[in-house]
Protein backbone atom coordinates (compact mmCIF):
# COMPACT_ATOMS: atom_id res chain seq x y z
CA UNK A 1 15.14 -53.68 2.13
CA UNK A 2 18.15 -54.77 4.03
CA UNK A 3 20.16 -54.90 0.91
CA UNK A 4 19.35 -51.66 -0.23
CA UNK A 5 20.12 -50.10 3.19
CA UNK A 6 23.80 -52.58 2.67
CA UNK A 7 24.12 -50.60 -0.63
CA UNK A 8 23.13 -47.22 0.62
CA UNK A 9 25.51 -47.42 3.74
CA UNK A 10 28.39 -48.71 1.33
CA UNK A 11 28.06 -45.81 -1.07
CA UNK A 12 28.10 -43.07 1.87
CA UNK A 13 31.52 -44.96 3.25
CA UNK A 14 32.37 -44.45 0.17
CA UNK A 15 32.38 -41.32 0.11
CA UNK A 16 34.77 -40.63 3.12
CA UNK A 17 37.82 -40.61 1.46
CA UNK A 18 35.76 -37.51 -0.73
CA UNK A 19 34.06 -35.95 2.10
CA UNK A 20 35.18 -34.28 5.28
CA UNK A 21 31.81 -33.57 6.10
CA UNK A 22 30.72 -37.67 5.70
CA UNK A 23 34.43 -38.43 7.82
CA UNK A 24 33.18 -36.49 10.49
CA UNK A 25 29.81 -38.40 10.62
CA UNK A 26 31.29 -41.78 10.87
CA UNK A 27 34.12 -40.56 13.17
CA UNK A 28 31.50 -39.01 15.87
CA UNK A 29 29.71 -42.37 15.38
CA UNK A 30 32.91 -44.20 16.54
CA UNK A 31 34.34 -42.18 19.05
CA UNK A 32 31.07 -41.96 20.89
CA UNK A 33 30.60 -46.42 20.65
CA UNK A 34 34.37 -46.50 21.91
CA UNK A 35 33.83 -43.87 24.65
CA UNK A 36 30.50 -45.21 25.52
CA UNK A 37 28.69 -41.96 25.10
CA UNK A 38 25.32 -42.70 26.16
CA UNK A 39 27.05 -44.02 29.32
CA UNK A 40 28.81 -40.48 30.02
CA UNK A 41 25.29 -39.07 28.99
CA UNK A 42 23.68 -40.65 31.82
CA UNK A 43 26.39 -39.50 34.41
CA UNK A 44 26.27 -36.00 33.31
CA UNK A 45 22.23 -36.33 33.80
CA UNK A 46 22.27 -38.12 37.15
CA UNK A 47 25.13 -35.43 38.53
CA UNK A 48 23.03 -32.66 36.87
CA UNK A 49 19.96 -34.25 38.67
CA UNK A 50 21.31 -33.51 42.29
CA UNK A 51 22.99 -30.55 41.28
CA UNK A 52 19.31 -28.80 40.33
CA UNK A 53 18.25 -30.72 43.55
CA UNK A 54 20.29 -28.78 45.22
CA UNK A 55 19.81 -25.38 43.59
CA UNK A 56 16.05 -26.25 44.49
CA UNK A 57 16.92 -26.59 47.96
CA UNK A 58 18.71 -23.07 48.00
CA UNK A 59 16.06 -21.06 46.06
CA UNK A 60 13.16 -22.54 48.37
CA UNK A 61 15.35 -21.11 51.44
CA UNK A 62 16.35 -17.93 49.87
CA UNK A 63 12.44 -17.83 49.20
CA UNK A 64 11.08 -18.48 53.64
CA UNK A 65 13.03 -14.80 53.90
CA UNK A 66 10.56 -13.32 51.51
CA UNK A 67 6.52 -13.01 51.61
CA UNK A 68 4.93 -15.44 49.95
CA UNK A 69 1.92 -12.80 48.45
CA UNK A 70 5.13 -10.65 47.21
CA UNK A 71 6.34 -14.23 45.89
CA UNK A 72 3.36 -15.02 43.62
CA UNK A 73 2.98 -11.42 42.32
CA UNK A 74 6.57 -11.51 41.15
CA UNK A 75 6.86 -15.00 39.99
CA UNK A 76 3.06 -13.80 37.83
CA UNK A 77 5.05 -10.78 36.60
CA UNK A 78 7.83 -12.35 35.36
CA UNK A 79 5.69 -14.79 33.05
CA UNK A 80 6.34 -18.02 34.74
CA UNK A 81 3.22 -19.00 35.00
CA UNK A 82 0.38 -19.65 36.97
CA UNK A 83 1.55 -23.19 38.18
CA UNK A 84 5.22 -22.14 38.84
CA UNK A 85 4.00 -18.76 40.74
CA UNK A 86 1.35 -20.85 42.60
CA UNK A 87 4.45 -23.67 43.38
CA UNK A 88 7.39 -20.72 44.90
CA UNK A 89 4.07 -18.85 46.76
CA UNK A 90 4.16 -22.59 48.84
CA UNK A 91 7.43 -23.14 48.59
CA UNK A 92 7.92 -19.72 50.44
CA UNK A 93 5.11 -19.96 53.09
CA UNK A 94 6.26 -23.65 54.22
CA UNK A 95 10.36 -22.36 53.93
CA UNK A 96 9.27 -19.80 56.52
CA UNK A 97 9.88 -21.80 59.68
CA UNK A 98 13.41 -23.85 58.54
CA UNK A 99 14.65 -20.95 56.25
CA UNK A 100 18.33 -20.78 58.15
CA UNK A 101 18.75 -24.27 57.95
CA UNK A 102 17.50 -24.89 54.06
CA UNK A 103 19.73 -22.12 52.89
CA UNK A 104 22.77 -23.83 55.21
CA UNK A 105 21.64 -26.93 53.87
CA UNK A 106 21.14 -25.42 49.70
CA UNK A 107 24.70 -24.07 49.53
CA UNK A 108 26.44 -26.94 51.08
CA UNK A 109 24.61 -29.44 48.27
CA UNK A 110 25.09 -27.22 45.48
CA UNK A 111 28.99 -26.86 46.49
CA UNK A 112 29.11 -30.85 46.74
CA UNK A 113 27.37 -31.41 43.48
CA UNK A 114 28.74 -28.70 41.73
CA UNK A 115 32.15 -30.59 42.15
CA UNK A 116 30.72 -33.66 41.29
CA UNK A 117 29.24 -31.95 38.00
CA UNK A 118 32.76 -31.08 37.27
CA UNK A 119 34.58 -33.72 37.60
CA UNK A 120 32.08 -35.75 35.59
CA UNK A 121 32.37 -32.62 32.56
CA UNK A 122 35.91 -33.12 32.44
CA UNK A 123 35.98 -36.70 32.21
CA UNK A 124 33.44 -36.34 29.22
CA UNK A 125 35.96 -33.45 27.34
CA UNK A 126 38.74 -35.66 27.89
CA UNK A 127 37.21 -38.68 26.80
CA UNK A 128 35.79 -36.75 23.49
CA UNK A 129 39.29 -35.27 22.78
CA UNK A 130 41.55 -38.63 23.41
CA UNK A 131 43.58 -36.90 26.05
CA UNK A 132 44.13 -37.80 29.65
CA UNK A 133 42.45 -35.44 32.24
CA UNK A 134 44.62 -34.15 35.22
CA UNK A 135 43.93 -36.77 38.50
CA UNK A 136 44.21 -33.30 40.77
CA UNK A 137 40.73 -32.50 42.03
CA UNK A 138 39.04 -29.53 41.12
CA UNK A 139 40.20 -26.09 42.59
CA UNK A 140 37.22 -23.89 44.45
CA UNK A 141 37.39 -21.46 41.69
CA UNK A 142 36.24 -23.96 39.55
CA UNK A 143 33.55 -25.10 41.60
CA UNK A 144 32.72 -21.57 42.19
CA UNK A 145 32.27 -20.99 38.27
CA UNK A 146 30.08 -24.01 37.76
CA UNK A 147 27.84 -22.65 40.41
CA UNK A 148 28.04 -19.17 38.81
CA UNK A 149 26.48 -20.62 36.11
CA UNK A 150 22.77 -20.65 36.74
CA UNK A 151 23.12 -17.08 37.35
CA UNK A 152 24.56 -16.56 33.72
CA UNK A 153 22.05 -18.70 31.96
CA UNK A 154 19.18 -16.60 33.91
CA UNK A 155 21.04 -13.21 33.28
CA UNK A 156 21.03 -14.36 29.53
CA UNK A 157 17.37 -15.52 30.06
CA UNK A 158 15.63 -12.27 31.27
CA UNK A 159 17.83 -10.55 28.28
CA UNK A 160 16.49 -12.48 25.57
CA UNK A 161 13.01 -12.19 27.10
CA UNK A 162 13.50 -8.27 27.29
CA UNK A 163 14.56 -8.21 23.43
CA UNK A 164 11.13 -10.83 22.97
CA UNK A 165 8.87 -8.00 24.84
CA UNK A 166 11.03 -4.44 22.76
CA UNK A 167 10.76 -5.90 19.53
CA UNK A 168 6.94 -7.38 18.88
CA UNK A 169 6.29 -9.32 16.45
CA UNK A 170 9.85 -10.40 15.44
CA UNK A 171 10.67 -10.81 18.78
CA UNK A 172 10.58 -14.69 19.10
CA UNK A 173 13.10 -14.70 16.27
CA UNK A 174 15.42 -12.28 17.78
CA UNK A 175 15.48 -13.08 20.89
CA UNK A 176 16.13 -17.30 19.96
CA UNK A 177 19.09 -15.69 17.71
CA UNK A 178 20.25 -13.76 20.37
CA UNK A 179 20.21 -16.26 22.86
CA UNK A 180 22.00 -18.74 20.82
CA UNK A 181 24.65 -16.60 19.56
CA UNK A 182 25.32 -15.45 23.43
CA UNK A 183 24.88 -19.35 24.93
CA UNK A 184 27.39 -20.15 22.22
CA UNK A 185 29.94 -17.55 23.09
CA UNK A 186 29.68 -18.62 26.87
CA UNK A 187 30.07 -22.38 26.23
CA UNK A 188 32.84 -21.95 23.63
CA UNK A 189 34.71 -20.48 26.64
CA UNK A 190 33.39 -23.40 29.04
CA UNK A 191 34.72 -26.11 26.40
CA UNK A 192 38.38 -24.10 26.39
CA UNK A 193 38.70 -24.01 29.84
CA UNK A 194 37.82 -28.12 30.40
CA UNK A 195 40.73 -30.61 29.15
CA UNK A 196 41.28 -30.78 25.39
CA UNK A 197 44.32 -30.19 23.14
CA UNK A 198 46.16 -27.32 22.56
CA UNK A 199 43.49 -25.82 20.11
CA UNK A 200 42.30 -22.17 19.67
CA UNK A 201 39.30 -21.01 20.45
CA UNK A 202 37.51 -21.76 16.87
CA UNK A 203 37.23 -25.17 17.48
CA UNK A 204 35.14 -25.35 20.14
CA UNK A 205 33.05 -23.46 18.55
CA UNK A 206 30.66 -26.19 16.15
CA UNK A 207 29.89 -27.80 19.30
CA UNK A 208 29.37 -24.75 21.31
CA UNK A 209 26.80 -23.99 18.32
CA UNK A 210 24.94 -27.39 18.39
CA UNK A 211 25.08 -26.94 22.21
CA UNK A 212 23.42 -23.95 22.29
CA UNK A 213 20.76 -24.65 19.54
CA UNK A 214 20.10 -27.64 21.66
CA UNK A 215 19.35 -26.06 24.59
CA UNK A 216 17.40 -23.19 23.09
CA UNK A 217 14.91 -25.80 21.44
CA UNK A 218 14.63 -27.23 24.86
CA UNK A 219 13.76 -24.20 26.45
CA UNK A 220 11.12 -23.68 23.56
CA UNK A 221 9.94 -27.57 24.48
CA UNK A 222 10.03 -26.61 28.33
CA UNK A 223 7.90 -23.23 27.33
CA UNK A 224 5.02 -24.44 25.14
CA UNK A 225 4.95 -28.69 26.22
CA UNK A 226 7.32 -30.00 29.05
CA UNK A 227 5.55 -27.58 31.36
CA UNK A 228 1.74 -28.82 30.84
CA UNK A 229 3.57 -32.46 30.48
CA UNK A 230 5.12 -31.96 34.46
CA UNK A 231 1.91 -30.91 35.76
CA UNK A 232 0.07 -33.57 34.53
CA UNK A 233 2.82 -35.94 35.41
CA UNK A 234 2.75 -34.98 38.93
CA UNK A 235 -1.09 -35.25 39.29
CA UNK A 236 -1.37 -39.00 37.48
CA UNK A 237 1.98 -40.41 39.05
CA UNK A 238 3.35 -38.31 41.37
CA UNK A 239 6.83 -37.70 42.47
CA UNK A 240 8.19 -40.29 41.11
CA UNK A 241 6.40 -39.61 36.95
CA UNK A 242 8.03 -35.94 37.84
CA UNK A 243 11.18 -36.95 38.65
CA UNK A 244 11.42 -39.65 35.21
CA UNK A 245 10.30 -36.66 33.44
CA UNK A 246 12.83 -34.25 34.68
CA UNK A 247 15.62 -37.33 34.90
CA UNK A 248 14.42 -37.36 30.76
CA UNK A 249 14.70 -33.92 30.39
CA UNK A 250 18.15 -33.47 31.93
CA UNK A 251 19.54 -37.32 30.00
CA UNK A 252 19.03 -35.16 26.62
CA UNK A 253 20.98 -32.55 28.00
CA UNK A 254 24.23 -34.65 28.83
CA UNK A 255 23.96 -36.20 25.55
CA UNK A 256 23.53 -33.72 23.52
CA UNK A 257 26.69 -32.44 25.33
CA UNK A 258 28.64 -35.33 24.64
CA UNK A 259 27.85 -35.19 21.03
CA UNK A 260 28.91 -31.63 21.39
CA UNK A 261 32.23 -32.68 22.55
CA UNK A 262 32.89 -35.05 20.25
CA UNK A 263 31.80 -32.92 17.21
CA UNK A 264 34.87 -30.49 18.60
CA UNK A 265 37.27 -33.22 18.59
CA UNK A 266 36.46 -35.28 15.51
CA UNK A 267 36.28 -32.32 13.43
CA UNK A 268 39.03 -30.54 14.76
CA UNK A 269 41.07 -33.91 13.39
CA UNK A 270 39.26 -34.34 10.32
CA UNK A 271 40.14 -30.40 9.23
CA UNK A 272 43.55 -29.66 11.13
CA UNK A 273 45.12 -33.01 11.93
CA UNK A 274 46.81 -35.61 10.18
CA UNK A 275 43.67 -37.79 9.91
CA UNK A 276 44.54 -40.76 11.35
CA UNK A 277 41.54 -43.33 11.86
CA UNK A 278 40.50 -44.13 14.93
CA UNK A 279 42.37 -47.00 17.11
CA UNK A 280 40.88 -49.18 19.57
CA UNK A 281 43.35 -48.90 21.70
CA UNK A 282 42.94 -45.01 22.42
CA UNK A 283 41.14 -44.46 26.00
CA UNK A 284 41.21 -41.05 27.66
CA UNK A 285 41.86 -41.59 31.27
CA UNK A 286 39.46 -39.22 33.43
């Protein structure tokens, strides 16, 4: 067995001289071992961790100025669910006494964590491209645009779900298409705007595409399995099976956006640059 998987592995690096498609394989393969891409995984899920913390913190404030019966019926409505309606109903009667000082409290962790988030994203795009990231810290319009983008991703959300409830029964189709082809257009913009090189739009977009795919089939995994999977995490081990779960949830995220990142750059190289192999020596400097 071993040396048939030797002979199978030597005939595909074979075929890299042959094969842009193959180069790009083994060049995602080591860029992410020299940039230590599960590492940068884990940092974007630990900073997205406290950043949803955060943004927990905020909605369960926003929710103490609202009635917790009007809570439920709207959270029912919208087709969360009877756990998640039954979760913001008590998040909103308990919020009702401290409301002032979790909202105070919400916006001043999302701000901090939101900056965190973005440092640690352009750290990741610089890495993935080979280039060194500016040492200035992030201007408040930045930080204002990562926090923006919760809003976006619901906005696109409650879209797709209104396309899912028009058009029947092609509507989970549709509304996945839709969804990715909008997510795609949103985080080809997001990848131009962290550090890369000078490169048009286009190539950002095969890892704005595997991105978004990605995070659709999560949200379809969330829908139909992680949801039953947290409840019954939370009853058997409590905060702490809830939080590996989420902590899970969130490491496939930041990996699957470092892949993304280095599918831009490798293949950007492989189809527009000279093609030079990679060198141990190269280290982006975040």
């Amino acid at each position: 067995m071993r040396q048939r998987i030797a002979q199978w592995r030597q005939r595909v690096e074979d075929m890299r001289p042959r094969s842009r498609i193959v180069e790009t394989g083994f060049r995602m393969l080591e860029r992410d071992s020299r940039i230590a891409g599960g590492v940068l995984g884990g940092g974007l899920a630990y900073r997205l961790f406290f950043w949803s913390l955060g943004l927990a913190v905020l909605a369960f404030g926003a929710l103490g100025f609202a009635p917790p019966d009007q809570v439920d019926s709207a959270a029912q409505g919208a087709s969360l669910g009877a756990s998640v309606a039954s979760v913001m109903s008590t998040a909103a009667e308990q919020a009702q006494a401290g409301r002032w000082w979790l909202l105070l409290m919400g916006i001043v962790l999302v701000m901090w964590f939101a900056w965190m988030l973005l440092r640690a994203l352009r750290l990741v795009t610089a890495s993935a491209w080979r280039v060194r990231s500016a040492g200035r810290l992030p201007r408040p319009a930045n930080v204002l645009t990562i926090i923006s983008v919760p809003l976006v991703f619901i906005l696109v959300s409650a879209l797709t779900g209104w396309i899912a409830n028009v058009l029947g029964p092609l509507s989970g189709a549709a509304a996945a298409l839709v969804g990715v082809a909008l997510f795609t257009g949103l985080i080809v913009l997001g990848f131009a705007w962290l550090p890369s090189k000078p490169v048009p739009l286009r190539a950002h977009l095969p890892g704005a595409i595997v991105l978004a795919v990605g995070m659709q089939l999560l949200g379809m995994v969330g829908e139909f399995f992680l949801a039953e999977q947290l409840a019954s995490a939370e009853q058997l081990y409590g905060v702490l099976g809830l939080a590996a779960t989420l902590l899970f949830v969130l490491y496939l995220i930041g990996r699957i956006t470092v892949w993304s990142c280095e599918l831009n750059a490798v293949a950007w190289e492989v189809w527009h640059d000279d093609g030079a192999p990679e060198r141990t020596g190269d280290r982006a400097t975040g």
